[in-house]
C-alpha atoms as a PDB file:
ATOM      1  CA  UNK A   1       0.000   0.000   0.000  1.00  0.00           C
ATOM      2  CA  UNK A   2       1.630   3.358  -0.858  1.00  0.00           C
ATOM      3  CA  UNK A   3       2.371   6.207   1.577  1.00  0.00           C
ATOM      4  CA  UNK A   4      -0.318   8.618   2.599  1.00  0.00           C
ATOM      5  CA  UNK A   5      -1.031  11.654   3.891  1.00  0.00           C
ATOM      6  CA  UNK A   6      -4.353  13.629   5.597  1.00  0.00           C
ATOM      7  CA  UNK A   7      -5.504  16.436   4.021  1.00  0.00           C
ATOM      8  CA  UNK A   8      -7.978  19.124   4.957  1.00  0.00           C
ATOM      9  CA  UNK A   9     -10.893  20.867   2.829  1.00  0.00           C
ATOM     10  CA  UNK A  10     -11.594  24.461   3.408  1.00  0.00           C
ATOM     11  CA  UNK A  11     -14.853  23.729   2.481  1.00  0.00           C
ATOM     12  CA  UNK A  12     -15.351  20.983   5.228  1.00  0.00           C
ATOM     13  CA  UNK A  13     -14.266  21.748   7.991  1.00  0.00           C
ATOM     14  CA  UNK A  14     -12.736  19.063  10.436  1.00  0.00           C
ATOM     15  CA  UNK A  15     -13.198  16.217   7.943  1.00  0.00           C
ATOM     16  CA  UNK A  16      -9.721  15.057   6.643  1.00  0.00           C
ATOM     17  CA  UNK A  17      -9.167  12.422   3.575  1.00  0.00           C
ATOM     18  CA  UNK A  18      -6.321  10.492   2.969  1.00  0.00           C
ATOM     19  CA  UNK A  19      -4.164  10.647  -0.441  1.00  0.00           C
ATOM     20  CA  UNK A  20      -1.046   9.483  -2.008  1.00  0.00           C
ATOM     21  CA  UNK A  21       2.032  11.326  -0.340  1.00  0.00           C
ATOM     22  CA  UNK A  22       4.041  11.231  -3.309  1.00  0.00           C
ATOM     23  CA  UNK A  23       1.425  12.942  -5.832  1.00  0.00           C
ATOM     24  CA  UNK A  24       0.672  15.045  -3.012  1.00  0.00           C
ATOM     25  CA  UNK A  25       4.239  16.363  -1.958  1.00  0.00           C
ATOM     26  CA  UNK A  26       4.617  16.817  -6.166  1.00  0.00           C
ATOM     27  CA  UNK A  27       1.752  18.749  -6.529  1.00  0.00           C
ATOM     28  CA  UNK A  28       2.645  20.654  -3.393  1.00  0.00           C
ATOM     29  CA  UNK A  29       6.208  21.949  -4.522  1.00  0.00           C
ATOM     30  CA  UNK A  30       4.877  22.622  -8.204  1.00  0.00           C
ATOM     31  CA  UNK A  31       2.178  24.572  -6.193  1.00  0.00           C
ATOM     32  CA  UNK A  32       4.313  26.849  -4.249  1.00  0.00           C
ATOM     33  CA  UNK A  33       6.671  27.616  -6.798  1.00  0.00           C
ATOM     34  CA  UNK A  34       3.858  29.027  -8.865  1.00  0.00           C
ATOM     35  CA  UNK A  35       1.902  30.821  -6.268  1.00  0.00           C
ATOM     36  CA  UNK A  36       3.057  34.542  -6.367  1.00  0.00           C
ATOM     37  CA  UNK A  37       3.413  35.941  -2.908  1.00  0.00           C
ATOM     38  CA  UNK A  38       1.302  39.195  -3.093  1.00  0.00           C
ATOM     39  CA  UNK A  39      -2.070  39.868  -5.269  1.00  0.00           C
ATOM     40  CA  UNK A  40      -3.379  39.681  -7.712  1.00  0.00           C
ATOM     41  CA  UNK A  41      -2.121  36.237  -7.681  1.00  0.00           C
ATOM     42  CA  UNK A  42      -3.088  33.531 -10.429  1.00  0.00           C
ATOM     43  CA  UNK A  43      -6.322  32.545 -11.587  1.00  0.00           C
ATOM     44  CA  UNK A  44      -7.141  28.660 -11.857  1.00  0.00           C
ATOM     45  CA  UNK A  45      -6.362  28.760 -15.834  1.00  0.00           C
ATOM     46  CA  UNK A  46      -3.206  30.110 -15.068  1.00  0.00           C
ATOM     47  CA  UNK A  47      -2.211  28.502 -12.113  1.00  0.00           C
ATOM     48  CA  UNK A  48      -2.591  25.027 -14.140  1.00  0.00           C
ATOM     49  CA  UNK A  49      -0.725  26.106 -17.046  1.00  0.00           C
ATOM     50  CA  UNK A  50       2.222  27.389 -14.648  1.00  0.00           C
ATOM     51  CA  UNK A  51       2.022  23.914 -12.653  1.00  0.00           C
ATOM     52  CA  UNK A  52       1.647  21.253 -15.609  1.00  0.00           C
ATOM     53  CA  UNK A  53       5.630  21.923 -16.659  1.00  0.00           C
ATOM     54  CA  UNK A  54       7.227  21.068 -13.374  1.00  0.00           C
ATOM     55  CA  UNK A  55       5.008  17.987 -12.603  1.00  0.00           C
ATOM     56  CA  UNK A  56       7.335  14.448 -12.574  1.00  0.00           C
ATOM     57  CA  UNK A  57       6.174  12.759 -15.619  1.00  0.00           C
ATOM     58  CA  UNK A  58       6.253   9.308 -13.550  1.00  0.00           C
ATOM     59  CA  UNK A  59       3.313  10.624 -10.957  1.00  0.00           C
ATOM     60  CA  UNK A  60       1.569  12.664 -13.700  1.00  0.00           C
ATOM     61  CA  UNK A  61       2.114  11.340 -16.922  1.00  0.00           C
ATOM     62  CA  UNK A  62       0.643  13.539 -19.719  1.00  0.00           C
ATOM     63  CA  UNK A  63      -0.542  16.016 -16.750  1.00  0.00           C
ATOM     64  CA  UNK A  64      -3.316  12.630 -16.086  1.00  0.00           C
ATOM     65  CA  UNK A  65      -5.306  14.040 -13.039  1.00  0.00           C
ATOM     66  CA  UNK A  66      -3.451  17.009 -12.522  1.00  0.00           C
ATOM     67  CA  UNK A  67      -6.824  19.062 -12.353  1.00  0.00           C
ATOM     68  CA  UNK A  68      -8.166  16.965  -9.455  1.00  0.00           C
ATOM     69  CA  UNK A  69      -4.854  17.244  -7.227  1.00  0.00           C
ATOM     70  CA  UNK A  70      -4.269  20.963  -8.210  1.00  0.00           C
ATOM     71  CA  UNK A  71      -7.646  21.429  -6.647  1.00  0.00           C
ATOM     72  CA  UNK A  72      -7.442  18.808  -3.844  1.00  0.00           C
ATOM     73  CA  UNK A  73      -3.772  20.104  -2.584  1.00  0.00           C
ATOM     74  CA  UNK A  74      -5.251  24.072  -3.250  1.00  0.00           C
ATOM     75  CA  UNK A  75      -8.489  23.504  -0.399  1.00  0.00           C
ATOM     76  CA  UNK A  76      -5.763  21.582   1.628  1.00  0.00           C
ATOM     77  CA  UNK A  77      -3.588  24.555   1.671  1.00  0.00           C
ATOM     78  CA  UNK A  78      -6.207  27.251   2.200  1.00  0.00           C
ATOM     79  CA  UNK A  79      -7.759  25.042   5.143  1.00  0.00           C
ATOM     80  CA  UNK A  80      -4.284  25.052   6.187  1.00  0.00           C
ATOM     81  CA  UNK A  81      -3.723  29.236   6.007  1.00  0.00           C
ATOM     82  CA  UNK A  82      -1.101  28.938   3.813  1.00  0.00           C
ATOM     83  CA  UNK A  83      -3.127  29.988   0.480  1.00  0.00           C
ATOM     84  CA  UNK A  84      -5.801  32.535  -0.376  1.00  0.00           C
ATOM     85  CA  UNK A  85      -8.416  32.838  -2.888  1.00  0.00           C
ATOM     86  CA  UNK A  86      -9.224  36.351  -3.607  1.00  0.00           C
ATOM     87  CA  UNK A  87     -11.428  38.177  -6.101  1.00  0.00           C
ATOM     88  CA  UNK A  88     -13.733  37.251  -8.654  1.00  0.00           C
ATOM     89  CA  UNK A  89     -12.960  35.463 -10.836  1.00  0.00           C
ATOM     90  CA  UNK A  90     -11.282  33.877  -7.948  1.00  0.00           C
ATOM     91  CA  UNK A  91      -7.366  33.934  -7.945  1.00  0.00           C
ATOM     92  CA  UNK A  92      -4.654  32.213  -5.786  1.00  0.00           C
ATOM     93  CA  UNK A  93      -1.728  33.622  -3.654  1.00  0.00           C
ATOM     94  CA  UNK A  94       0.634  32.240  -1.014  1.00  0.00           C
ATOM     95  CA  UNK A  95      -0.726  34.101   2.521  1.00  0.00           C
END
């Protein structure tokens, strides 16, 4: 059984799920590198594009579910205080 780790939902609060670690740390880095540190930030088009290139091609091959984890480790960091979403349309920056 592979690694895991708990993650948190903004959008539920106290409930935790458990993921792969490894796509999870991946997506993580290739996150934070993207995520400017003051606003406006990126918006979710953008924020994909800047992520896809710096995914391993082993975890994500072709970008395969790279929507789904961009969003899973995004509410996981925002539940966490360490991302907000600002504006509308809504746009992501490091807190």
């Amino acid at each position: 059984m592979a690694d895991k780790v708990e993650v948190e939902n903004v959008l539920q609060p106290g409930k935790t799920y458990r993921v792969d670690a490894a796509k999870y740390g991946a997506m993580k880095a290739a996150m934070w590198a993207a995520l400017p540190p003051a606003a406006p930030g990126l918006d979710a088009a953008a924020l994909k594009a800047a992520i896809l290139p710096a995914l391993p091609e082993d975890l994500f091959p072709g970008g395969a579910t790279a929507g789904w984890w961009i969003k899973c480790v995004q509410l996981d960091l925002e539940a966490k205080g360490l991302v907000l979403r600002e504006g509308k349309p809504l746009r992501f920056r490091r807190a």
